[in-house]
C-alpha atoms as a PDB file:
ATOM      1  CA  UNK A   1     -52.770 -38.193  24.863  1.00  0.00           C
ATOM      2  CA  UNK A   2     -53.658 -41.410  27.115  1.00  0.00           C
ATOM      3  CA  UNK A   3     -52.810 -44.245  26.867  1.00  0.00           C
ATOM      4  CA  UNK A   4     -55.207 -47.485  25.376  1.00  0.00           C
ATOM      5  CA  UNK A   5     -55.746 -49.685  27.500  1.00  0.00           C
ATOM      6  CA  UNK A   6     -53.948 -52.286  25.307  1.00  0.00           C
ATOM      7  CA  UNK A   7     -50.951 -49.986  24.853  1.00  0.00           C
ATOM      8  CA  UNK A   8     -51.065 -49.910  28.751  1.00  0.00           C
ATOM      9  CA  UNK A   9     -50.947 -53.568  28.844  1.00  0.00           C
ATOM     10  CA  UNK A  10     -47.989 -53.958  26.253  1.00  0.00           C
ATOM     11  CA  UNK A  11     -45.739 -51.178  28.070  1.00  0.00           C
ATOM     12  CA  UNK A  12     -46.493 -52.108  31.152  1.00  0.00           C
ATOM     13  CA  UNK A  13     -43.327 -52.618  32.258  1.00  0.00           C
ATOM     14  CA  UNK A  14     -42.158 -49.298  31.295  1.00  0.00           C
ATOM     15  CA  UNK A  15     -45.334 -47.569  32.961  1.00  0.00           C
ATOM     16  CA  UNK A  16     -43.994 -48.763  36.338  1.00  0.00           C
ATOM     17  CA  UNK A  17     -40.492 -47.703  36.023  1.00  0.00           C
ATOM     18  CA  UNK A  18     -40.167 -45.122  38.510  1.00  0.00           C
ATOM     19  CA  UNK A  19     -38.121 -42.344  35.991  1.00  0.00           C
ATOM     20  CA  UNK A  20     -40.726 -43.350  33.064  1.00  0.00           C
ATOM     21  CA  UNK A  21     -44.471 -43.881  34.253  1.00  0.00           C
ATOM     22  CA  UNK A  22     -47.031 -43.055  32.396  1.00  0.00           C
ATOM     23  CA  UNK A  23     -46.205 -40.010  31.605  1.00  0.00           C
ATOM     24  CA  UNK A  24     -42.340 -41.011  30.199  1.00  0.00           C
ATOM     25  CA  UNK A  25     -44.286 -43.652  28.296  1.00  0.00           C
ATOM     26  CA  UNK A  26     -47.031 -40.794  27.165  1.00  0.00           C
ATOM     27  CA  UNK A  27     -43.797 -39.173  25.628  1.00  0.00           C
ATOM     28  CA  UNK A  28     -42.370 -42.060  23.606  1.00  0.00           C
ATOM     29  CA  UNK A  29     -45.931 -42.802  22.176  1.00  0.00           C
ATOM     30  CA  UNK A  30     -45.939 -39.054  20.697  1.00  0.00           C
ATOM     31  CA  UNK A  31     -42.809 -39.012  19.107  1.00  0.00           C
ATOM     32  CA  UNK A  32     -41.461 -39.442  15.728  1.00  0.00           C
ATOM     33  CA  UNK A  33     -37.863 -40.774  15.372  1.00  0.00           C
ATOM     34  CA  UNK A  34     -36.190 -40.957  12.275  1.00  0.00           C
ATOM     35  CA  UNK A  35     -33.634 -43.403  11.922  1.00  0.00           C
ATOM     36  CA  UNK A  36     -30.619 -43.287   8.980  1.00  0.00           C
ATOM     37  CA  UNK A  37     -29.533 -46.453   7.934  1.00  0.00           C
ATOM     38  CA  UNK A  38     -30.817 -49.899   8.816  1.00  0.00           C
ATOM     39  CA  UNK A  39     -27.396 -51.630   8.739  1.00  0.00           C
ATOM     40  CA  UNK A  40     -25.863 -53.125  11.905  1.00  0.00           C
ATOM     41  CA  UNK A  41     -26.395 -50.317  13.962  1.00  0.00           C
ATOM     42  CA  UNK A  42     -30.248 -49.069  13.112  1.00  0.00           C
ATOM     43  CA  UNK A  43     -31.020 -52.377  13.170  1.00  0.00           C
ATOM     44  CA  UNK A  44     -31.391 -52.776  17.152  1.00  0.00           C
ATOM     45  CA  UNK A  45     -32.379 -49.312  17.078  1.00  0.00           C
ATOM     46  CA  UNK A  46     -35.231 -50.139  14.751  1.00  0.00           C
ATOM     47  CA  UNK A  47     -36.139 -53.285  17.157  1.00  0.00           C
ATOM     48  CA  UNK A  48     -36.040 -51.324  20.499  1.00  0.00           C
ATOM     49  CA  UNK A  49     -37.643 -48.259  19.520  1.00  0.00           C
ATOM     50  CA  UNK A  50     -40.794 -50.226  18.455  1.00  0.00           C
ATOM     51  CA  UNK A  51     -40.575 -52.155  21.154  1.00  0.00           C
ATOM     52  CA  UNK A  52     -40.035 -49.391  23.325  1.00  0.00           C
ATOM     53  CA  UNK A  53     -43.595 -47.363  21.650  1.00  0.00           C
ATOM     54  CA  UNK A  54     -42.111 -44.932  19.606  1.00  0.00           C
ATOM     55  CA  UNK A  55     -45.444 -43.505  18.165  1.00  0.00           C
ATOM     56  CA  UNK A  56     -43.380 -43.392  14.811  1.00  0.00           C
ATOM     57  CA  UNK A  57     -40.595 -44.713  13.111  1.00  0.00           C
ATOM     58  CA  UNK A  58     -39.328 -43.683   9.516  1.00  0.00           C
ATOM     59  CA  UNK A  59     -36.307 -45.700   7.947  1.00  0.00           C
ATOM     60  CA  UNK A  60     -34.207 -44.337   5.624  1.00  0.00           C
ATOM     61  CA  UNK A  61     -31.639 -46.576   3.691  1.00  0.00           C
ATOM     62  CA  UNK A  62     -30.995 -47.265   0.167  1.00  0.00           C
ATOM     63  CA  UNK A  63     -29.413 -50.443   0.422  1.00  0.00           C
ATOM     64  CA  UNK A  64     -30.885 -54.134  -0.134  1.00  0.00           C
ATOM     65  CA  UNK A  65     -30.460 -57.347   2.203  1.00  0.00           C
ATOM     66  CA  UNK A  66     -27.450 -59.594   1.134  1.00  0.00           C
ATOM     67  CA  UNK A  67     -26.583 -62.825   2.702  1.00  0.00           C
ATOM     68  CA  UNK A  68     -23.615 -61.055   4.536  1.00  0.00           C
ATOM     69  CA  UNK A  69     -25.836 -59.079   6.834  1.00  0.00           C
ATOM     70  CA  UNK A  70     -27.930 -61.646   8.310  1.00  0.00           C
ATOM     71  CA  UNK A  71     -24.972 -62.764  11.005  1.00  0.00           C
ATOM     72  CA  UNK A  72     -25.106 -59.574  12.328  1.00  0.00           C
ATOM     73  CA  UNK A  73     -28.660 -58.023  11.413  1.00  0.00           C
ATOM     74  CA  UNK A  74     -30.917 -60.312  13.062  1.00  0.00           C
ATOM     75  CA  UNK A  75     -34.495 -58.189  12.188  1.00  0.00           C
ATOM     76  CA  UNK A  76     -33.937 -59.842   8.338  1.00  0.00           C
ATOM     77  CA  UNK A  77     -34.162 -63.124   6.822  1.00  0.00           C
ATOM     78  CA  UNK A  78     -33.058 -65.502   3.854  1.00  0.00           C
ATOM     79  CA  UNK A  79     -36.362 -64.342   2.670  1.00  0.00           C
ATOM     80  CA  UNK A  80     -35.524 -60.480   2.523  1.00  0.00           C
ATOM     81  CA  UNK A  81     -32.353 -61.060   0.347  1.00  0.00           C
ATOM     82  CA  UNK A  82     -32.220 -58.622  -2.142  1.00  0.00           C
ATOM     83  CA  UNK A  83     -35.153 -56.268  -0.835  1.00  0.00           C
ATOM     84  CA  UNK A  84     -34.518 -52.462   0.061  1.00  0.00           C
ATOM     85  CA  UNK A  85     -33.682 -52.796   3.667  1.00  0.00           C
ATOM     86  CA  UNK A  86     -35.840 -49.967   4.715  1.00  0.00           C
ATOM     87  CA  UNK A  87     -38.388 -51.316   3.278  1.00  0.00           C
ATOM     88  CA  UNK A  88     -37.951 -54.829   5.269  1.00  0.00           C
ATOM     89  CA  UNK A  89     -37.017 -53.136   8.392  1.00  0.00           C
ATOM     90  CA  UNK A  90     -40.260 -51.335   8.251  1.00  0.00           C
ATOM     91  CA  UNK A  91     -42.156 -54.515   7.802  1.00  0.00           C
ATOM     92  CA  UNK A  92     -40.531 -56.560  11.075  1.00  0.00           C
ATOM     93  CA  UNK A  93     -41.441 -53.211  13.307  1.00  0.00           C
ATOM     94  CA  UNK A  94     -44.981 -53.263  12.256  1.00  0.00           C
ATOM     95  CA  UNK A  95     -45.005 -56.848  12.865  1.00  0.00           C
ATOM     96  CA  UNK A  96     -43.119 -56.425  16.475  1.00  0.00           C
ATOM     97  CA  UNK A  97     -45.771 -53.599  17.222  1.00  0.00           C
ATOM     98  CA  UNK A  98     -48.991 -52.890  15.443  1.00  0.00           C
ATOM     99  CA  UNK A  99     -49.412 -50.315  17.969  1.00  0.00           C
ATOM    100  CA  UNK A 100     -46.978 -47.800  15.988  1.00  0.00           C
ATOM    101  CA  UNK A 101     -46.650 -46.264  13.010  1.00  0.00           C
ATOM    102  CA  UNK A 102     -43.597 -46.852  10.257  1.00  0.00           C
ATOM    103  CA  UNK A 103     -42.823 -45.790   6.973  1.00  0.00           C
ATOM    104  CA  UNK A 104     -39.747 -46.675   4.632  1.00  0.00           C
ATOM    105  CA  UNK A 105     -37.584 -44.237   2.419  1.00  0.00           C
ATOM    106  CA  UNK A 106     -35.821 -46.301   0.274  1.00  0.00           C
ATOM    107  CA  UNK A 107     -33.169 -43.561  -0.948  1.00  0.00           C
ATOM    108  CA  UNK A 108     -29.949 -41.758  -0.109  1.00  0.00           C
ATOM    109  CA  UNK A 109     -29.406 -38.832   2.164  1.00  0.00           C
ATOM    110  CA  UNK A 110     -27.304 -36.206   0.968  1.00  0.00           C
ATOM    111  CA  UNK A 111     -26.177 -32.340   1.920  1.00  0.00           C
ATOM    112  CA  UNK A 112     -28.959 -31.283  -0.942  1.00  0.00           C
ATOM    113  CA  UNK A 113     -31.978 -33.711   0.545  1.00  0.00           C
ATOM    114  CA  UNK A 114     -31.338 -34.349   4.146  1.00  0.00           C
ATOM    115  CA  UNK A 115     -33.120 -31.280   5.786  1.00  0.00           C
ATOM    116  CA  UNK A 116     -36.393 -32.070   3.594  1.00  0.00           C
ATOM    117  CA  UNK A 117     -35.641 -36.319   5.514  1.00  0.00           C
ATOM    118  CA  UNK A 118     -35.510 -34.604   9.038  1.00  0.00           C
ATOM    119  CA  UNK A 119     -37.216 -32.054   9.118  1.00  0.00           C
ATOM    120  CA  UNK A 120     -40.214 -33.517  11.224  1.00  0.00           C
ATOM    121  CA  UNK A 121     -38.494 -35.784  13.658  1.00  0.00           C
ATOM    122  CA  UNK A 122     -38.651 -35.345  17.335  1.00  0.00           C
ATOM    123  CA  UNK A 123     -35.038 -37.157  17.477  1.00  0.00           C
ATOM    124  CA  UNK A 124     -32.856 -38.670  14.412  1.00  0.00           C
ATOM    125  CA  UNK A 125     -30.690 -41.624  14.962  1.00  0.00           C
ATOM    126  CA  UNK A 126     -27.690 -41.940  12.891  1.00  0.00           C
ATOM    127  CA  UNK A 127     -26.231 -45.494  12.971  1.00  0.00           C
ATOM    128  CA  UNK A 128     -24.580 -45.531   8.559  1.00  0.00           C
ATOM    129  CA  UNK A 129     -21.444 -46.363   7.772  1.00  0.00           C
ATOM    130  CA  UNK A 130     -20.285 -43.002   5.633  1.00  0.00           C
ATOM    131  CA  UNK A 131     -18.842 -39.883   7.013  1.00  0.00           C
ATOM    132  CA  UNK A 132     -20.572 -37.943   4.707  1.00  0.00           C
ATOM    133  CA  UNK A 133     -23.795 -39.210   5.412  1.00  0.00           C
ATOM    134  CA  UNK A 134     -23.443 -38.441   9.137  1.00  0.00           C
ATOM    135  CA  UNK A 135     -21.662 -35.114   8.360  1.00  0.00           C
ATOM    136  CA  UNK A 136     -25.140 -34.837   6.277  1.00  0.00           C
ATOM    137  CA  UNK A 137     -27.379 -35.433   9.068  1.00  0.00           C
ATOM    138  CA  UNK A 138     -25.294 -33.499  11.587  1.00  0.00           C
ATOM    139  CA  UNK A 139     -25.617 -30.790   9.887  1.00  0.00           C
ATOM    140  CA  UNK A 140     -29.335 -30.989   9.121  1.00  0.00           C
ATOM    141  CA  UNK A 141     -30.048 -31.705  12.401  1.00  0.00           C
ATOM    142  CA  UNK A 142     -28.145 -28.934  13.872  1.00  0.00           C
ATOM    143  CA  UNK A 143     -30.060 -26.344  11.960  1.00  0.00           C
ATOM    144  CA  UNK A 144     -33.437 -27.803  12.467  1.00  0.00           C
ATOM    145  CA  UNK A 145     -32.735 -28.003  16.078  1.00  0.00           C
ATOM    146  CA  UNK A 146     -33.400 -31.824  16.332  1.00  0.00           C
ATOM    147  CA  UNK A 147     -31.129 -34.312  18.857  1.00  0.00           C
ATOM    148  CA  UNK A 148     -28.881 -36.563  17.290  1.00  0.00           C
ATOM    149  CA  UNK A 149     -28.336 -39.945  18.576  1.00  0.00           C
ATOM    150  CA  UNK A 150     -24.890 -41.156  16.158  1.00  0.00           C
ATOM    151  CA  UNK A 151     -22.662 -43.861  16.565  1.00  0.00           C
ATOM    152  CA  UNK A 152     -20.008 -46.066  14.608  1.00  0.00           C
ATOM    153  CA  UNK A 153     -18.359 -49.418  14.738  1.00  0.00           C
ATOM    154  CA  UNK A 154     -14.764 -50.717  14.506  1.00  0.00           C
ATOM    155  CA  UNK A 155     -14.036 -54.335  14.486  1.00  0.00           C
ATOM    156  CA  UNK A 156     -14.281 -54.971  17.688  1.00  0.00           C
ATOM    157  CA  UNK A 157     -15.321 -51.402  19.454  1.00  0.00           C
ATOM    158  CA  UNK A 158     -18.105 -49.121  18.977  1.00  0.00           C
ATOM    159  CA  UNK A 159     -19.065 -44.988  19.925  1.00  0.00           C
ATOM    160  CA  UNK A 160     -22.054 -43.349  20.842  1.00  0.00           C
ATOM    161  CA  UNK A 161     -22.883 -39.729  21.283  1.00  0.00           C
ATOM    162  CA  UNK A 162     -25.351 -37.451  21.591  1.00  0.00           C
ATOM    163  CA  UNK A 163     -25.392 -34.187  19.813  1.00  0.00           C
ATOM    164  CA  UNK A 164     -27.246 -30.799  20.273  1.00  0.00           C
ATOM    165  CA  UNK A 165     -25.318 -28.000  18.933  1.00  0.00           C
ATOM    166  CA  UNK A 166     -28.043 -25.663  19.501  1.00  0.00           C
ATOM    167  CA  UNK A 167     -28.714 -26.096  23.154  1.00  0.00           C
ATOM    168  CA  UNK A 168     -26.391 -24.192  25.910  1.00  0.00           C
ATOM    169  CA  UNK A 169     -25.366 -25.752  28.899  1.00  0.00           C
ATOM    170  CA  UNK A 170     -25.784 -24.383  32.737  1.00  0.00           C
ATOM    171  CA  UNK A 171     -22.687 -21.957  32.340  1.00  0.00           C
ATOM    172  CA  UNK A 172     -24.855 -20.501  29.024  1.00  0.00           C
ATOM    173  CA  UNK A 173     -21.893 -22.388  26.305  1.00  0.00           C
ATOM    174  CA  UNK A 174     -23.014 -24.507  23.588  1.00  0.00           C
ATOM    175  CA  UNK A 175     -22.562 -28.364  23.487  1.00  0.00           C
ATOM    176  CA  UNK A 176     -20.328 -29.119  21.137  1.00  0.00           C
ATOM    177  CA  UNK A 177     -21.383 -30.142  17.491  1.00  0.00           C
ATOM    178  CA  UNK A 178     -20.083 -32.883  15.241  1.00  0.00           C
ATOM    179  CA  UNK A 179     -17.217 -30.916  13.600  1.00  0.00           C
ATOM    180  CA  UNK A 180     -15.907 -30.762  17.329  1.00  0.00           C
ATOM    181  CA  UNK A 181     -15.781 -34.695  17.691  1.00  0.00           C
ATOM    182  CA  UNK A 182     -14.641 -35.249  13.966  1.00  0.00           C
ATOM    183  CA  UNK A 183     -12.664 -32.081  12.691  1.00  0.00           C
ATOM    184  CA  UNK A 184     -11.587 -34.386   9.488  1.00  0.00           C
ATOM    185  CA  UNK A 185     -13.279 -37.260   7.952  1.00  0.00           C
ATOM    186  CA  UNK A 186     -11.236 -40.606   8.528  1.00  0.00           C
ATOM    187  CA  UNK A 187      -9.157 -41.795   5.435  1.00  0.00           C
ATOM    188  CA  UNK A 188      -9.945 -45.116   4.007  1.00  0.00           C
ATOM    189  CA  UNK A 189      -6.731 -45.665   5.405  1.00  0.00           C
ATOM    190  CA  UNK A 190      -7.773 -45.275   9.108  1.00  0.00           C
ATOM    191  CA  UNK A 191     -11.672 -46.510   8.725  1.00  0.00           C
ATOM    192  CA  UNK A 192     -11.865 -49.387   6.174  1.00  0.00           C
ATOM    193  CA  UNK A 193     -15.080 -50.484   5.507  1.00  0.00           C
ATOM    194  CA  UNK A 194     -16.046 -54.159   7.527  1.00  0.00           C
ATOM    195  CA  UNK A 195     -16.506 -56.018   4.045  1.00  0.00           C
ATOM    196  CA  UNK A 196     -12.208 -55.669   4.244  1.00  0.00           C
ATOM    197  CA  UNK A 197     -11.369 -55.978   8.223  1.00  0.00           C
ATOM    198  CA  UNK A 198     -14.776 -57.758   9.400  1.00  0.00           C
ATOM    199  CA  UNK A 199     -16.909 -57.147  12.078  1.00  0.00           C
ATOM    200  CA  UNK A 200     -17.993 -59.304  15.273  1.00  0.00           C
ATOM    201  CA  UNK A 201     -21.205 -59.498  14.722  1.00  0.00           C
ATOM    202  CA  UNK A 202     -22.958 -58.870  18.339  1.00  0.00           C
ATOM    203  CA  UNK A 203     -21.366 -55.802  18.286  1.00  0.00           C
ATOM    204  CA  UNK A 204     -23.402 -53.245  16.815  1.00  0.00           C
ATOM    205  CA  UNK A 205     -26.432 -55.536  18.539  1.00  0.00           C
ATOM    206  CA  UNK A 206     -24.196 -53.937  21.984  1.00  0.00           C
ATOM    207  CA  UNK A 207     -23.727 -50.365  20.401  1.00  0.00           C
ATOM    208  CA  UNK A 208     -27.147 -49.662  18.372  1.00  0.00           C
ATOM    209  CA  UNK A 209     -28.541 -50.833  21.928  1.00  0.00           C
ATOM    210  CA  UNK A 210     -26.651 -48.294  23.521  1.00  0.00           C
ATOM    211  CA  UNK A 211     -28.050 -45.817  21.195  1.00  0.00           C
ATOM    212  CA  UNK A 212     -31.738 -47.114  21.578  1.00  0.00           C
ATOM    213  CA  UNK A 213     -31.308 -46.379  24.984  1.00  0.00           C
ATOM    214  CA  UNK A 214     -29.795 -42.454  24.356  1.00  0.00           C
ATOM    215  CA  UNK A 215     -33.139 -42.296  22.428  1.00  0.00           C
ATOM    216  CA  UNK A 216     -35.524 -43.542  24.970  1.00  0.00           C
ATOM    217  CA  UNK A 217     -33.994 -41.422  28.432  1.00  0.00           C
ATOM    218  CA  UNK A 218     -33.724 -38.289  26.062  1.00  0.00           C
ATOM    219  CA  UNK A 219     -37.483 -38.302  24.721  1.00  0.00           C
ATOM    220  CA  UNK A 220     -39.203 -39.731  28.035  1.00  0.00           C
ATOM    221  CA  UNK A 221     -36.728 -37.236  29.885  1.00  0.00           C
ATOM    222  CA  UNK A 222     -35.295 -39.192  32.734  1.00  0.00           C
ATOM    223  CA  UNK A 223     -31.397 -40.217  33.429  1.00  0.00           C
ATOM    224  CA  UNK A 224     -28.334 -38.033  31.587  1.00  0.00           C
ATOM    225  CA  UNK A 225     -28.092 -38.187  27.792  1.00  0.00           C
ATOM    226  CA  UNK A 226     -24.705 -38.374  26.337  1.00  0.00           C
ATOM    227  CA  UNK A 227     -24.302 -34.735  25.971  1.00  0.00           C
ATOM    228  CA  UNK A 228     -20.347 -33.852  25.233  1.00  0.00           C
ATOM    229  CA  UNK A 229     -19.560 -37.041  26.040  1.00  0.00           C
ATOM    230  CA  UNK A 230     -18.791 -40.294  23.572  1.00  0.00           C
ATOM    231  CA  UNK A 231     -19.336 -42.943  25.184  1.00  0.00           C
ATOM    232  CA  UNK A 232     -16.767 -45.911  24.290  1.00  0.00           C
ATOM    233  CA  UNK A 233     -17.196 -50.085  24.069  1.00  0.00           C
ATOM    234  CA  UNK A 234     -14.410 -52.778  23.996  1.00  0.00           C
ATOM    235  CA  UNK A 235     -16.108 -56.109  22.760  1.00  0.00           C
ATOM    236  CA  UNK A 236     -12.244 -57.531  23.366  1.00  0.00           C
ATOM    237  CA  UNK A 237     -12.535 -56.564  26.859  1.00  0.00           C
ATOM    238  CA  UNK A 238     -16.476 -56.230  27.734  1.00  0.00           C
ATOM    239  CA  UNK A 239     -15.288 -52.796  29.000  1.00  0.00           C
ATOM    240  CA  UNK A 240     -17.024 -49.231  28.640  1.00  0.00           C
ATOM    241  CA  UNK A 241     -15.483 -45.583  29.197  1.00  0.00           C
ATOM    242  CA  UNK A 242     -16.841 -42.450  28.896  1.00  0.00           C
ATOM    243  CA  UNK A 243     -14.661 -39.423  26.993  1.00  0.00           C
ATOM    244  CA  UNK A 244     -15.601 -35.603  27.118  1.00  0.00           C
ATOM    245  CA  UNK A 245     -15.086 -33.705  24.322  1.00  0.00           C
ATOM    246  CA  UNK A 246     -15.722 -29.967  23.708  1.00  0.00           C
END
C-alpha cells in the first residue's frame, strides 16, 4: 500500500535511508506489533514504534501509573497516576502519531490466554518484569510462528534478544528458543524486583531503545537482527557486548 502524502512527509527521514526507502517504510506502515508490558522497557518501545509508523500498536499491561514510574517512564504524567498503563500508553502514541492505529488490553497474560493476545501480530515485543510472563509469550510466540523482540533490566545493565525458534539457519538448524537462553527461571534470590535494589532510570530508556530498533531492521528487513545472540549493556561502563548462545 502507498504511502500518503502526509505519511511521506512525517517519515521522511526514514524514506531516504538507503536500507529503508520507501519500501522499508511501506513495511513498518503494514504491520501490527504487539507489545507486553508498558513498564520501563515498552515504554520507549511504545514511543519509537509510533514514531517509527508502525501501522499498529496493541499494549498489553495490567498495571496502573504510580508516582514511582514517572523517573524512569517518561511517556506518563502526574496526571496518569493511578490509570491502567496500557490504557495511558495508548493515549500518548495516538497523540505522538495520529497516523497509526493503537488499542489497549488492560489485563494479564498468562500460559491459558497468551496465544488468543498474539495471535495476530506481525512481531511481539516483550519488555515485563516476570519470568513467567515472558516464558508465556515465548512460548506463544514460538508456536504461532511470530518474532520475539525480549529484553530485561538489572540495576545498572540490560539484555536484548531476538527469538525465532521456528526458523532454521543457513546450515538448515534451528535458532535457539527461550528455554535455551533461560533453562531455569531466576530465584528471587538472583533477580529481585527494582522496588528492593533500584533501577537507574535512563536505563531501560537505553535498552527498550535497543529493542525498538530489533523491531524496526527485522520488519523493514535491512541490517542483522539479534538472532542467537543477546546482546549486553553496562550503564556503569557505557559499554556493549554481544554473547552467542545456542
Amino acid at each position: 500500500m502507498a504511502l500518503t502524502p502526509t505519511q511521506s512527509a512525517r517519515y521522511a527521514r526514514h524514506i531516504v535511508l538507503k536500507d529503508m526507502g520507501g519500501a522499508g517504510q511501506q513495511r513498518l506502515s503494514a504491520a501490527h506489533v504487539v507489545i507486553v508490558g508498558a513498564g520501563g522497557l515498552g515504554v520507549p518501545v511504545i514511543a519509537y514504534l509510533a514514531g517509527a509508523g508502525i501501522g499498529r500498536l496493541t499494549i498489553i499491561d495490567p498495571d496502573t501509573v504510580s508516582l514511582s514510574n514517572l523517573s524512569r517512564q517518561v511517556i506518563y504524567a502526574d496526571a496518569d497516576l493511578d490509570t491502567p498503563k496500557a490504557e495511558a500508553a495508548a493515549r500518548f502514541a495516538a497523540r505522538l502519531n495520529p497516523e497509526i492505529d493503537v488499542s489497549a488490553r488492560v489485563e494479564h497474560l498468562t500460559p491459558e490466554n497468551a496465544k488468543t493476545l498474539l495471535a495476530s501480530a506481525d512481531l511481539v515485543v516483550e519488555g515485563t518484569d516476570s519470568f513467567a510472563a515472558k516464558r508465556a509469550v515465548a512460548a506463544a510466540c514460538a508456536d504461532l510462528k511470530i518474532p520475539l523482540v525480549t529484553g530485561a533490566l538489572g540495576s545498572f545493565d540490560g539484555s536484548v534478544t531476538v527469538l525465532a525458534p521456528y526458523m532454521t539457519r543457513e546450515d538448515g538448524t534451528y535458532w535457539p528458543d527461550f528455554d535455551k537462553l533461560y533453562p531455569v527461571d531466576p530465584t528471587p534470590e538472583d533477580s529481585p524486583p527494582c522496588e528492593l535494589v533500584g533501577v537507574l532510570n535512563v536505563l531501560p530508556g537505553i535498552v527498550g531503545t535497543m529493542m525498538a530498533n530489533e523491531a524496526i531492521k527485522y520488519l523493514a528487513g535491512f541490517g542483522e537482527p539479534l538472532l542467537g545472540k543477546l546482546l549486553l549493556y553496562s550503564a556503569r561502563t557505557g559499554e556493549s557486548r554481544i554473547m552467542g548462545y545456542r
